[in-house]
Protein backbone atom coordinates (compact mmCIF):
# COMPACT_ATOMS: atom_id res chain seq x y z
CA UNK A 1 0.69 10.01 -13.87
CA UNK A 2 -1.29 12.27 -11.77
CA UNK A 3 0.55 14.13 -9.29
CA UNK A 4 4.27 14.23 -8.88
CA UNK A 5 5.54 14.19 -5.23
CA UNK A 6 5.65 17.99 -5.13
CA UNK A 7 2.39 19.07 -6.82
CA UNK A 8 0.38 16.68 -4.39
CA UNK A 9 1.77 18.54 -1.63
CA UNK A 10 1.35 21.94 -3.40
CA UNK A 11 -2.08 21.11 -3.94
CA UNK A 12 -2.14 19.98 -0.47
CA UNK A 13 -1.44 23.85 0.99
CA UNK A 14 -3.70 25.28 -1.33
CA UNK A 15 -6.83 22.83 0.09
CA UNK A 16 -6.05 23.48 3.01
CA UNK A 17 -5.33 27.02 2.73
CA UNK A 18 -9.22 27.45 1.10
CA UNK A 19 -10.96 24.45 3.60
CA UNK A 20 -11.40 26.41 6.78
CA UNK A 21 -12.20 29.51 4.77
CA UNK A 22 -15.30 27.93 3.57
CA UNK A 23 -18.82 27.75 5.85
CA UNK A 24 -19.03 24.16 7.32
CA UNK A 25 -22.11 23.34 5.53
CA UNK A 26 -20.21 23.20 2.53
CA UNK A 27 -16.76 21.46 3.39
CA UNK A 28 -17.93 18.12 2.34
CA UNK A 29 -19.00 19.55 -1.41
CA UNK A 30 -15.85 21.76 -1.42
CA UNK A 31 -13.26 18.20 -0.69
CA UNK A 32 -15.60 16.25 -3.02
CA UNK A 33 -14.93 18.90 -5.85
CA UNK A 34 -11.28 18.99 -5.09
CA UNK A 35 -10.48 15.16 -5.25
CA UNK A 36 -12.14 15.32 -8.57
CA UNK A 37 -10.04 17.96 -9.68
CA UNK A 38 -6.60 15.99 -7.77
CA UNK A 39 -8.16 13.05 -9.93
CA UNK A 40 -8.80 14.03 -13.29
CA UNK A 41 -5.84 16.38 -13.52
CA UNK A 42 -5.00 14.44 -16.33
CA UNK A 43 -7.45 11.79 -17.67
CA UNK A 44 -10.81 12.83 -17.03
CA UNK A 45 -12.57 10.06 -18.01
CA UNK A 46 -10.77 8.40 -14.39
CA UNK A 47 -13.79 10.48 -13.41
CA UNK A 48 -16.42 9.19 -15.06
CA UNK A 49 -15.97 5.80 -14.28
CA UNK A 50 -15.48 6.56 -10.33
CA UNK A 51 -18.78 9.08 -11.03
CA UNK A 52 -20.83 6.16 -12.52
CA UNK A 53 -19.90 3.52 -9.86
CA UNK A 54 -20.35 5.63 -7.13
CA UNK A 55 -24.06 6.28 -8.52
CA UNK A 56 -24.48 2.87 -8.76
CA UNK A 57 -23.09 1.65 -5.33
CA UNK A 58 -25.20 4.57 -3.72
CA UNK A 59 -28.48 3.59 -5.35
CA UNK A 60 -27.55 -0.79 -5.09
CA UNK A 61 -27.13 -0.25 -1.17
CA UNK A 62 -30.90 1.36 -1.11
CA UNK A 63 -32.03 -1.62 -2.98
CA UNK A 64 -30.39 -4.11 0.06
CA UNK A 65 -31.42 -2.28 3.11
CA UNK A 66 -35.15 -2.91 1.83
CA UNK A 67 -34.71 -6.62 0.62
CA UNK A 68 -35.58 -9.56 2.30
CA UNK A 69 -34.56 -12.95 2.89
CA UNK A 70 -32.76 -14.60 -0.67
CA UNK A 71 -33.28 -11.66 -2.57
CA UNK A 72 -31.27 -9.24 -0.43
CA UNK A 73 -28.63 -11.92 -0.54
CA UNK A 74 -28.83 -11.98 -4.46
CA UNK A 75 -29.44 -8.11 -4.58
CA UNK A 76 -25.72 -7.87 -3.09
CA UNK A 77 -24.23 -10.75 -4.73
CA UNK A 78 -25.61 -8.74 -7.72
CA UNK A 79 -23.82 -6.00 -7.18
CA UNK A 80 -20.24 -7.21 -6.33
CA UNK A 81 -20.49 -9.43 -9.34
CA UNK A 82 -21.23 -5.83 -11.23
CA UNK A 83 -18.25 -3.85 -9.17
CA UNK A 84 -16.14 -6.83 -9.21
CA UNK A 85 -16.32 -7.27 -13.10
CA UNK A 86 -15.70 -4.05 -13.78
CA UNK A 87 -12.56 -4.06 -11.99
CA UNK A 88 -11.95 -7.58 -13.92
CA UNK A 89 -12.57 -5.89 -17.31
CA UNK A 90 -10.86 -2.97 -16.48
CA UNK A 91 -7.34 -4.52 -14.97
CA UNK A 92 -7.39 -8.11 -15.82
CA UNK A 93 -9.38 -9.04 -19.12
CA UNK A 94 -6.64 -8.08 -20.85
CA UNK A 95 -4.21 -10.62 -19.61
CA UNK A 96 -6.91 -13.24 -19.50
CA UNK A 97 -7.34 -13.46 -22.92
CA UNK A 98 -3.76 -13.30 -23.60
CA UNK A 99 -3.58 -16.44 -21.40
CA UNK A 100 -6.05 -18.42 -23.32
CA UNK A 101 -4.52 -17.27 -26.58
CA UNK A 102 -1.29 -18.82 -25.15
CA UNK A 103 -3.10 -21.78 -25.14
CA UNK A 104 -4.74 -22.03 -27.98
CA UNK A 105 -1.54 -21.15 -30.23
CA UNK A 106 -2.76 -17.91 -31.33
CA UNK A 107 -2.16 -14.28 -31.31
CA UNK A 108 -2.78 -12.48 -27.97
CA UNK A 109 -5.28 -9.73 -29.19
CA UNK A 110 -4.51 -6.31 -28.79
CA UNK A 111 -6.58 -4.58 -26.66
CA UNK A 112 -6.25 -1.02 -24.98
CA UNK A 113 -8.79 -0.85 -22.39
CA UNK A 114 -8.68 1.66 -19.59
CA UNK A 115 -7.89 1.27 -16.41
CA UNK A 116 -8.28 4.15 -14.02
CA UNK A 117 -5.82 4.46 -11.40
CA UNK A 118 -6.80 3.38 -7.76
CA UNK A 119 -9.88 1.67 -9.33
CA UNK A 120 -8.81 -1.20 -6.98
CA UNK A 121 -8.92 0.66 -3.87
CA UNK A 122 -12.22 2.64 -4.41
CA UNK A 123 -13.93 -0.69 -5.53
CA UNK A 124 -13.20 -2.57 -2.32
CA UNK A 125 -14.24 0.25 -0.56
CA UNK A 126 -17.93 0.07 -2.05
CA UNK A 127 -17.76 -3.78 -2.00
CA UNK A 128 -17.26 -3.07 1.79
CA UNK A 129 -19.93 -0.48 2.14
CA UNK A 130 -22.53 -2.67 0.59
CA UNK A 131 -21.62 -5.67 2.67
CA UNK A 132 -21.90 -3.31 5.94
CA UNK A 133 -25.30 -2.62 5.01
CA UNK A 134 -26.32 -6.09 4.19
CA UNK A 135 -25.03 -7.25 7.77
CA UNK A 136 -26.90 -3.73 8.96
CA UNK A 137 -24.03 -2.29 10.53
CA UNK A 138 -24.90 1.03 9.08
CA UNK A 139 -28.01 2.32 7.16
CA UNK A 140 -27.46 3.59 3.74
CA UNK A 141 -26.32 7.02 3.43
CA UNK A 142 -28.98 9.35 1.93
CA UNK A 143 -26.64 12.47 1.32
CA UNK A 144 -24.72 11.74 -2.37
CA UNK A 145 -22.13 14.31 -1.45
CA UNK A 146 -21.18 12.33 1.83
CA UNK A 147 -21.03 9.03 0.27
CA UNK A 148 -19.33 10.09 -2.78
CA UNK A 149 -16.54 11.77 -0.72
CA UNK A 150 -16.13 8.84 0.97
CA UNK A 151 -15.71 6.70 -2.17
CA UNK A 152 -13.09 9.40 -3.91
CA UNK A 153 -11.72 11.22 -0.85
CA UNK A 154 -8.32 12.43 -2.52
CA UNK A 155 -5.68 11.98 -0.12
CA UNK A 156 -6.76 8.42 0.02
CA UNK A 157 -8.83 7.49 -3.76
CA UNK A 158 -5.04 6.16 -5.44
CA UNK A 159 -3.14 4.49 -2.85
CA UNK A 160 -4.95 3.81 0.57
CA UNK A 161 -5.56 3.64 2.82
CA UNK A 162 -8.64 1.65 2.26
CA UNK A 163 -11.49 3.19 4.30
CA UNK A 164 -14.55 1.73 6.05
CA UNK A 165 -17.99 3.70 5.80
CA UNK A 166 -18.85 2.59 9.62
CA UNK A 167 -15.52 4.89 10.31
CA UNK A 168 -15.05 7.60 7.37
CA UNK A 169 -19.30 8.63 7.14
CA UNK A 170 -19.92 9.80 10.59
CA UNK A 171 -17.01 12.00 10.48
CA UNK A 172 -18.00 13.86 7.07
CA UNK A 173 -21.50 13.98 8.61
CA UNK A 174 -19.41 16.82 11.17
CA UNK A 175 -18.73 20.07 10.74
CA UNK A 176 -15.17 20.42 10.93
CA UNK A 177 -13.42 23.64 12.24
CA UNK A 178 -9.35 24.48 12.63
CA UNK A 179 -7.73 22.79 14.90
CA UNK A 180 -4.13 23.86 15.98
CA UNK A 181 -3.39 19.98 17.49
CA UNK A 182 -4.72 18.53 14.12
CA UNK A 183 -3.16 20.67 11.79
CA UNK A 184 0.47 20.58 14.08
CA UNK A 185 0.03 16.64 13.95
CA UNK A 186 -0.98 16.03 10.10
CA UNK A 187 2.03 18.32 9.23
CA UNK A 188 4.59 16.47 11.24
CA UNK A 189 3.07 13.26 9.58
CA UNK A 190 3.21 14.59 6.43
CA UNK A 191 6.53 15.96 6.53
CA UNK A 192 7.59 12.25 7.93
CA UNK A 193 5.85 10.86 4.54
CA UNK A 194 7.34 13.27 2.58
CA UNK A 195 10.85 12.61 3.87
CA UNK A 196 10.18 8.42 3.64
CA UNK A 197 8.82 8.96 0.34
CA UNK A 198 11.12 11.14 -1.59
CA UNK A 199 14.69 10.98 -0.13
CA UNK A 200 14.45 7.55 0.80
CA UNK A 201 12.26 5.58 -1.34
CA UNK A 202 13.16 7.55 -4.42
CA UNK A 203 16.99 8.28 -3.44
CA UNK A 204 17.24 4.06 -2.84
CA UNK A 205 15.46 3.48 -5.90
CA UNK A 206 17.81 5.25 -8.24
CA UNK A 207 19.97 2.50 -7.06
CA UNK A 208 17.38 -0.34 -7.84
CA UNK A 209 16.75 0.90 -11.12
CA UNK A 210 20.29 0.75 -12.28
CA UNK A 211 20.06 -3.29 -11.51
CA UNK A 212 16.08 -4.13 -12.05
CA UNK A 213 15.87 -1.50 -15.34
CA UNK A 214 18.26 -4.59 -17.32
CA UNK A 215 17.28 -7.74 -15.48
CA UNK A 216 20.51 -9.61 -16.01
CA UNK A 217 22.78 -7.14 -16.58
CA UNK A 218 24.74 -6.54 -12.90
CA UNK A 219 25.49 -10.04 -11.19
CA UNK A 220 26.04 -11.08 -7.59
CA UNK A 221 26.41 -8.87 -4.80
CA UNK A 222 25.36 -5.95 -6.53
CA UNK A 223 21.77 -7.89 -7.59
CA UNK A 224 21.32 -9.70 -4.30
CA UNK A 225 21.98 -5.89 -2.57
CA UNK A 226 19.41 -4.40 -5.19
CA UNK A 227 17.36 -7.33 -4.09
CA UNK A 228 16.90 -6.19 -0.67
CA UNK A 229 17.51 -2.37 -1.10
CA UNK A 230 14.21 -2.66 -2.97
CA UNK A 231 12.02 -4.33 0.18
CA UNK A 232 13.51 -0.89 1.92
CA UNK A 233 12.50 1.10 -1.19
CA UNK A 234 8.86 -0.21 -1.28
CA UNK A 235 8.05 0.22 2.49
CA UNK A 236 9.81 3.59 2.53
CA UNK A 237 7.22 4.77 -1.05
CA UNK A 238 4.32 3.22 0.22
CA UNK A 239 4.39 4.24 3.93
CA UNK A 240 5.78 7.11 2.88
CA UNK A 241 2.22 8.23 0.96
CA UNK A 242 0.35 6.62 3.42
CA UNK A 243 1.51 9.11 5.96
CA UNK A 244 1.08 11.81 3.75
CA UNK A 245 -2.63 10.28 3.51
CA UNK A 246 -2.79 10.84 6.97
CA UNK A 247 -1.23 13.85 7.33
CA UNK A 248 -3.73 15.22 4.95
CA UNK A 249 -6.44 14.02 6.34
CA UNK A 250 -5.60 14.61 9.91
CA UNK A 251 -4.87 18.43 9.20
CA UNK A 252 -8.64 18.21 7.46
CA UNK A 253 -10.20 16.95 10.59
CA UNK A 254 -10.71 13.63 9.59
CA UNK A 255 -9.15 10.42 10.18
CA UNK A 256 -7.81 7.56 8.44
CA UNK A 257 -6.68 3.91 9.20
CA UNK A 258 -3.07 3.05 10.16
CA UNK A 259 -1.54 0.77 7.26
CA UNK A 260 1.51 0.50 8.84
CA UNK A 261 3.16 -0.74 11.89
CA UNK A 262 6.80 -1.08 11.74
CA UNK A 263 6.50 -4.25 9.57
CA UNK A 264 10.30 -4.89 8.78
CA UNK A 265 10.25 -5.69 12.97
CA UNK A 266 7.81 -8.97 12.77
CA UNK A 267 9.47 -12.37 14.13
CA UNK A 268 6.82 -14.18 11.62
CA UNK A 269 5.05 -13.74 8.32
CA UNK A 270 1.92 -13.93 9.92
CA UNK A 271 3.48 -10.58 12.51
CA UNK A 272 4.32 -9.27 9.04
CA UNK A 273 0.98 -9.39 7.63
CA UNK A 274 -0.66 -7.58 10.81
CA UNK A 275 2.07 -4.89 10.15
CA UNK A 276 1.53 -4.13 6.70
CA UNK A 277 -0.75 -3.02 4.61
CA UNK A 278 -2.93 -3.38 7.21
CA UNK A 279 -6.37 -1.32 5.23
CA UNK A 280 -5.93 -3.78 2.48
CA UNK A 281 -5.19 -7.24 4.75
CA UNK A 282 -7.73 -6.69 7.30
CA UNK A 283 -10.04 -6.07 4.35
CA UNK A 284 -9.75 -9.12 2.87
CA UNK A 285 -9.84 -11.18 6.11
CA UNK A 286 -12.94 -9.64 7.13
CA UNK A 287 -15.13 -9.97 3.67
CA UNK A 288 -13.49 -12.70 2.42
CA UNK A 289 -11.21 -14.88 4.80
CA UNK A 290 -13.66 -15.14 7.74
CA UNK A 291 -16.81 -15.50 5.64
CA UNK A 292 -14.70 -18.50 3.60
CA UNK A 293 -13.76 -20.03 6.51
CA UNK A 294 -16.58 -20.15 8.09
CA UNK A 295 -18.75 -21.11 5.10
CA UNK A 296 -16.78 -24.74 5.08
CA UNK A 297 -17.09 -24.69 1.52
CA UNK A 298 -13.86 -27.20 1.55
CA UNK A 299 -15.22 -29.53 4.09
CA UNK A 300 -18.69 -29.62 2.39
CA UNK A 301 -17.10 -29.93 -1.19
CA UNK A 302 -14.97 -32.79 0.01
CA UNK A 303 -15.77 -34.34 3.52
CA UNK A 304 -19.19 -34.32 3.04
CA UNK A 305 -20.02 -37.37 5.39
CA UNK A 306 -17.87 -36.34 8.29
CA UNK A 307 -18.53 -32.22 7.68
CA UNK A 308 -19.83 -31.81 11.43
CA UNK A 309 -16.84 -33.71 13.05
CA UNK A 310 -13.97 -31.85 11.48
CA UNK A 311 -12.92 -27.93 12.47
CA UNK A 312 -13.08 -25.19 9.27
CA UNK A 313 -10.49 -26.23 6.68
CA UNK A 314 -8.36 -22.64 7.23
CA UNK A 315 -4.91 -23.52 5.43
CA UNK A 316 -6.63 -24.02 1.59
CA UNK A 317 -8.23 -19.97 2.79
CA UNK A 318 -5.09 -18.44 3.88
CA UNK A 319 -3.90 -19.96 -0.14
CA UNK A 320 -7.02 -18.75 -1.11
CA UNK A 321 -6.80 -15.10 0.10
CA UNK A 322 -3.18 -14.50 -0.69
CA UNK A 323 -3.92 -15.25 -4.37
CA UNK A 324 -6.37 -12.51 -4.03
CA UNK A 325 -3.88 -10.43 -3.01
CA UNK A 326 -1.74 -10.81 -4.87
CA UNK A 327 -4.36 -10.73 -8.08
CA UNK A 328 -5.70 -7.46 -6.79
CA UNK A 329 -2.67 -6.25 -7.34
CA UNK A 330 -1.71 -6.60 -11.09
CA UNK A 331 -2.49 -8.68 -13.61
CA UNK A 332 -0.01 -10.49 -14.40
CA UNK A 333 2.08 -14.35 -13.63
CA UNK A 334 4.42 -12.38 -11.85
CA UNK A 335 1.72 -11.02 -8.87
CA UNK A 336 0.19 -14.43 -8.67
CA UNK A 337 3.48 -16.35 -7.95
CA UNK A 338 4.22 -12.93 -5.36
CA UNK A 339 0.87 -13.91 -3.39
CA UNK A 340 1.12 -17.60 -3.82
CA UNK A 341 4.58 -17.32 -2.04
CA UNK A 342 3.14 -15.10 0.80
CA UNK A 343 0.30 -18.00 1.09
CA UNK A 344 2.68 -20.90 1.36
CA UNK A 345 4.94 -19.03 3.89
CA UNK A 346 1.69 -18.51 5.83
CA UNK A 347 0.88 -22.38 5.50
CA UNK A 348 4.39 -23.34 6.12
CA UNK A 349 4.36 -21.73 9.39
CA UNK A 350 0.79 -22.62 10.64
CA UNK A 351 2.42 -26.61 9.88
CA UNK A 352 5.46 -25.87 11.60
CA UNK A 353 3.78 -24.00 14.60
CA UNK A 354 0.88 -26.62 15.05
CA UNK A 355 3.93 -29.65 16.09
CA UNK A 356 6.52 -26.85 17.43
CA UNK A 357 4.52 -24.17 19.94
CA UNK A 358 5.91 -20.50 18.82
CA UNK A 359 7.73 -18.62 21.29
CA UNK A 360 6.11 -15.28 22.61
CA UNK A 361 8.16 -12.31 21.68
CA UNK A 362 8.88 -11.54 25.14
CA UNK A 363 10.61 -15.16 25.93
CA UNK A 364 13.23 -14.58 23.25
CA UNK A 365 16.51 -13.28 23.54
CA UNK A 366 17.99 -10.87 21.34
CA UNK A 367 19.70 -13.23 18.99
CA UNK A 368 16.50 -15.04 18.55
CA UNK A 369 14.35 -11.80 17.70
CA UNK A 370 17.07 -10.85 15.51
CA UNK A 371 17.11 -14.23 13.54
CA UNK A 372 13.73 -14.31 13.24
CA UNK A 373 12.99 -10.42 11.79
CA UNK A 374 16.16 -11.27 9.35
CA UNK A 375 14.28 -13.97 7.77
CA UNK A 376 11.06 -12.49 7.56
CA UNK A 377 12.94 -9.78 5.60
CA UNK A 378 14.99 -12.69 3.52
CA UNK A 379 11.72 -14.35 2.42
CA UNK A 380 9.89 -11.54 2.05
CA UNK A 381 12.64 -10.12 0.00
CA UNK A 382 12.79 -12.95 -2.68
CA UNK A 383 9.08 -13.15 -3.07
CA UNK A 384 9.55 -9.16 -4.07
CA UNK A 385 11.58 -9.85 -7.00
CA UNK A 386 8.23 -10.95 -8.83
CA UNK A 387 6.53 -7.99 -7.46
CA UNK A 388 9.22 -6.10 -8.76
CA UNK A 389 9.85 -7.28 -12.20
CA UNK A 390 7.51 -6.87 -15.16
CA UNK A 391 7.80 -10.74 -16.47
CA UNK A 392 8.50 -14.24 -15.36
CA UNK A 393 11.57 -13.92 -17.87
CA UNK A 394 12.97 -10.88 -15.85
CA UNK A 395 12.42 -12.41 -12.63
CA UNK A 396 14.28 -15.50 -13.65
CA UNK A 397 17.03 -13.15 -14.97
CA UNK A 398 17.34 -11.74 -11.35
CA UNK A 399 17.59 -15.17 -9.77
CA UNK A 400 20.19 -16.22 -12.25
CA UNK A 401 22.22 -12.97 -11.48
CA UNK A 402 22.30 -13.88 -7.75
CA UNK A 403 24.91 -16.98 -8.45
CA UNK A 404 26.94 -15.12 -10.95
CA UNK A 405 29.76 -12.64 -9.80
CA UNK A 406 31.34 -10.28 -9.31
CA UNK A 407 31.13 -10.39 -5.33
CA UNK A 408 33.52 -8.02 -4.52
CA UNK A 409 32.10 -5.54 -1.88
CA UNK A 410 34.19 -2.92 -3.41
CA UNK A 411 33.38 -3.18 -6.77
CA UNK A 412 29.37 -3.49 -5.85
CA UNK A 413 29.81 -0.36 -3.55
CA UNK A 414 31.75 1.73 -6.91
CA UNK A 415 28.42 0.36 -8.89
CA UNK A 416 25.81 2.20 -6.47
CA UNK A 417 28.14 5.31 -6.24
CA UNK A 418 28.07 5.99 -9.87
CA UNK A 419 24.55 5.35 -10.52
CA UNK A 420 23.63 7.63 -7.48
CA UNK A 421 25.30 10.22 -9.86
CA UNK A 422 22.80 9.69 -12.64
CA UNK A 423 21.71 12.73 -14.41
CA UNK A 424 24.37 15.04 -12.57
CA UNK A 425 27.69 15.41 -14.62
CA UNK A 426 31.12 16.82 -13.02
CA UNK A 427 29.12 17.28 -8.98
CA UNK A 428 32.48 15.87 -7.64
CA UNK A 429 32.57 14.40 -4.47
CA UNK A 430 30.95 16.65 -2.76
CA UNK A 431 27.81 15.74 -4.84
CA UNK A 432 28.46 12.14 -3.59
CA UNK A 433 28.39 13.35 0.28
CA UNK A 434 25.40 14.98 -0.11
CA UNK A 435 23.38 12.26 -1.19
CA UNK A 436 24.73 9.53 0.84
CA UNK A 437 25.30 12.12 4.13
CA UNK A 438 21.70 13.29 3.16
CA UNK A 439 20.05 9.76 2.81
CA UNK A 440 22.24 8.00 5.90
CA UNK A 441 20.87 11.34 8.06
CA UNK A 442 17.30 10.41 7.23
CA UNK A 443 17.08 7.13 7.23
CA UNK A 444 18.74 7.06 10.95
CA UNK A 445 16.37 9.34 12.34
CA UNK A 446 13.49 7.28 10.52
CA UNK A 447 14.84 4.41 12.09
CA UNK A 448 14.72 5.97 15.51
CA UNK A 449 11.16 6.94 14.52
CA UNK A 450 10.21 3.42 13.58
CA UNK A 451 12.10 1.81 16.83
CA UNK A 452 10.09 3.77 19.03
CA UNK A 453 6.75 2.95 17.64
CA UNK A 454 8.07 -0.80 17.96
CA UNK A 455 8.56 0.01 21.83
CA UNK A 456 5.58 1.29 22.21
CA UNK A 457 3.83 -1.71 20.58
CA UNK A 458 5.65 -4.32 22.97
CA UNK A 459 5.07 -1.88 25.90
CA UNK A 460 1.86 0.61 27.24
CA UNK A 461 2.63 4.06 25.42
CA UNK A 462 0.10 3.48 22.97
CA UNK A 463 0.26 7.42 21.94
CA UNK A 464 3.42 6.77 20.68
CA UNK A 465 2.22 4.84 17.90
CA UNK A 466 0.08 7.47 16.25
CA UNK A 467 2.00 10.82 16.18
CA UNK A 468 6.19 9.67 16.99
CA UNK A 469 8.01 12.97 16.30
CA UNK A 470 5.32 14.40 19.02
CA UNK A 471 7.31 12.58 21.67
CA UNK A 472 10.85 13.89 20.52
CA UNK A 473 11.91 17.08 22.70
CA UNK A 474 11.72 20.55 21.21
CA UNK A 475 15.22 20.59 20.14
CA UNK A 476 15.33 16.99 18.72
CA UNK A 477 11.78 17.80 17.08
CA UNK A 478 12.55 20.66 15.31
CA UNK A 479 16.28 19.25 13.99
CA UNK A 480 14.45 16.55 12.44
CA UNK A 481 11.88 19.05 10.38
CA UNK A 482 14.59 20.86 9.57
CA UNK A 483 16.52 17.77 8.37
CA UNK A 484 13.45 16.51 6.64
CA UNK A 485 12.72 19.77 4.88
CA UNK A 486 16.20 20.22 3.58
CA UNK A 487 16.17 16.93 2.32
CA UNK A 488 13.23 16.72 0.62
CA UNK A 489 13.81 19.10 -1.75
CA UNK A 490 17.81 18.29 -2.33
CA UNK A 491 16.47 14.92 -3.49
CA UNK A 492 13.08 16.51 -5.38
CA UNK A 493 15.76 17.89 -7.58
CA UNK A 494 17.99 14.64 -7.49
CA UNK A 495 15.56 12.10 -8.09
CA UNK A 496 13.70 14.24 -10.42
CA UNK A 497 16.90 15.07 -12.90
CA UNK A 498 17.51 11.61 -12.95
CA UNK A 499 14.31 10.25 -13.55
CA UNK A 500 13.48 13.62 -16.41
CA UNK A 501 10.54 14.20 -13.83
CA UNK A 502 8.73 10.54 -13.77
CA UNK A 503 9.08 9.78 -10.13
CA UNK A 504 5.41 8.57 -9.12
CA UNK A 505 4.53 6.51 -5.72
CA UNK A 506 4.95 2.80 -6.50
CA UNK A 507 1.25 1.94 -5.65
CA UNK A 508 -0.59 4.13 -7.86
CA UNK A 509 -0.31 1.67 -10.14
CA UNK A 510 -2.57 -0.83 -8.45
């Protein structure tokens, strides 16, 4: 892997330490050299493939902006079939010929292709780019250096957020000088991620590992607690680095998209899906959703006679693009079950809501809003087991464990307290109130954190939903850094011993 948790932020301080020492003219080459560096710390060749396609993308959007008619439409078809099989080749040919192996009775071949990490997220992003200038919403961008930093911007290039060139170009095209409001508010955001990321997400996960590391092995309440510990875990590891995405960003002068929005407080799947991941979703729905909908491939495929009479098939789409999702991904059964879940929940409610008219949020009472976020959380939950195991065989293992016992409460709490102990011999119990007093500390003011943004989504205080801690009072404020700081690096060294120094963020693997 890369980066650990506490060399990205080292490198952070030292980038931003040397940023607003160099003249403005040359901040854009300066961040383009240093996410090259933050990405080919360890496998340089990561950065000859981003290099290539970046060259490729730049000079391919050139080619668009002075087509006309069907051959600018091929020109960028052209090119996403190019970007797009790449990505295939890279990620997924693998798996695909294993597939048709399976069928045939054969050997799967052995094949060790590379695949460079965030290669998913830096592809959409030029698939996007080119499609803005096809539709002309921007012009192509004539300085490399600009575009290129826009393609492999560090903070962002492995896990997200995915940027749009209509919002990321114009602000490298400005010089960018210190700013004490900036700086103040990407440090409080970082120091948020870093707390979500590594004393929650990777303290809880110590405790998922210890069921999902032998599928099979621990039975009933401790697996169905592991179960749901693990939705926690995810949002915690992936918010977590998108705020520290932000963070960085924002304390660069430039920012990036929200991804999240206090997702684990939606009354619906579709609330859910507006409230997480939101760089990725709204990606998809508008370059692929809209422009399938609105295409009526089904209706022309099948209703061909009465095409003008019906409305745009939308169900088969919403199928359709969580698929995608959950293809983009991994490669793998496992993600394609994951998305085809999240695309049957979505149909499932669009049936249910087209006979039954869904309430409005504020005509519910707080049993029903309660109901209704615990099942979202339930079924998003379950579909997470495939996400989280490596094979079908592992996920079924998990299922199974669910009806087995034991389901003593006391005997799945004594599980979780001595795996929490992993890698630390004779701490005592004082080692044991330090994590759990530690992670319970965090997690409530988090939770405070999170409930206010969810206020300020149902009410007018917009501001509240970009910079939280800003709103806390001086004294409140600065107990929380404090808290946070401490934390982080009790549980660097936790997490760390028990993990002999692996501990990654969960989505640099996609």
């Amino acid at each position: 892997m890369i980066f650990t948790s506490l060399q990205f932020i080292l490198f952070m301080i030292l980038v931003l330490v040397l940023y607003y020492t160099v003249p403005g003219r040359f901040q854009n080459a300066f961040l383009l050299v240093a996410s090259y560096v933050y990405y080919m710390w360890q496998m340089p060749r990561y950065g000859i493939v981003s290099a290539v396609l970046t060259l490729f993308s730049y000079g391919l959007a050139f080619l668009i902006s002075k087509s006309t008619g069907k051959k600018k439409g091929w020109t960028l078809a052209g090119g996403i079939i190019v970007l797009a099989g790449i990505l295939f080749v890279c990620k997924y040919l693998s798996f695909t010929l294993s597939v048709f192996a399976e069928i045939a009775g054969r050997e799967p071949p052995v094949m060790k292709l590379m695949m460079p990490l965030g290669i998913s997220f830096y592809i959409f992003q030029m698939i996007g780019y080119l499609i803005d200038v096809f539709h002309e919403k921007l012009a192509p961008e004539r300085d490399i250096v600009k575009y290129a930093l826009f393609v492999s911007f560090f903070p962002q290039i492995l896990s997200g957020p995915i940027g749009r060139a209509t919002e990321l170009l114009p602000q490298h095209g400005e010089s960018r000088r210190f700013e004490y409001l900036n700086v103040t508010e990407g440090m409080r955001r970082f120091l948020c991620g870093a707390a979500r990321k590594i004393v929650v997400a990777d303290g809880i996960g110590i405790l998922v590992d210890s069921v999902y590391s032998e599928p099979g092995s621990v039975g009933g309440l401790a697996a169905v607690l592991a179960t749901l510990l693990y939705s926690v875990q995810l949002y915690f590891d992936f918010s977590g680095y998108s705020e520290m995405a932000i963070g960085s960003a924002k304390m660069l002068g430039i920012t990036l998209r929200e991804n999240f929005k206090a997702p684990y407080f939606a009354v619906s799947m579709s609330d859910f899906w507006r409230r997480w991941h939101i760089s990725l979703t709204s990606w998809l729905e508008d370059y692929i959703f809209i422009p399938l909908v609105w295409s009526r491939w089904w209706d022309k495929v099948f209703f061909r006679k009465t095409m003008d009479e019906r409305k745009p098939s939308v169900l088969i789409n919403i199928l359709i693009i969580f698929i995608i999702s959950g293809i983009w991904h991994g490669a793998g059964w496992n993600y394609i079950i994951w998305g085809s879940l999240q695309g049957i929940y979505r149909i499932i409610e669009e049936l249910i809501q087209k006979k039954h008219k869904r309430k409005k949020l504020k005509d519910m009472n707080r049993f029903e809003i309660f109901a209704h976020r615990a099942k979202v959380f339930v079924l998003w939950s379950i579909s997470l087991v495939f996400f989280r195991t490596a094979t079908l065989t592992d996920a079924a293992s998990i299922f199974m464990s669910f009806a087995r016992g034991p389901w003593s409460p006391v005997q799945a709490f004594r599980h979780f307290v001595n795996v929490s102990a992993i890698g630390i011999d004779g701490a005592g119990i004082s080692y044991y109130l330090v994590f759990w007093g530690l992670l319970a500390a965090v997690l409530i003011v988090l939770a405070r954190l999170d409930g206010r943004l969810n206020a300020s989504l149902r009410g007018k205080k917009a501001e509240g939903v970009k910079d939280t801690l800003a709103l806390m009072m001086a004294k409140q404020r600065w107990a929380a850094y404090v808290l946070f700081e401490i934390a982080v690096v009790i549980f660097y060294i936790i997490t760390a011993t028990a993990s002999n120094g692996t501990v990654s963020f969960i989505y640099f693997g996609y």
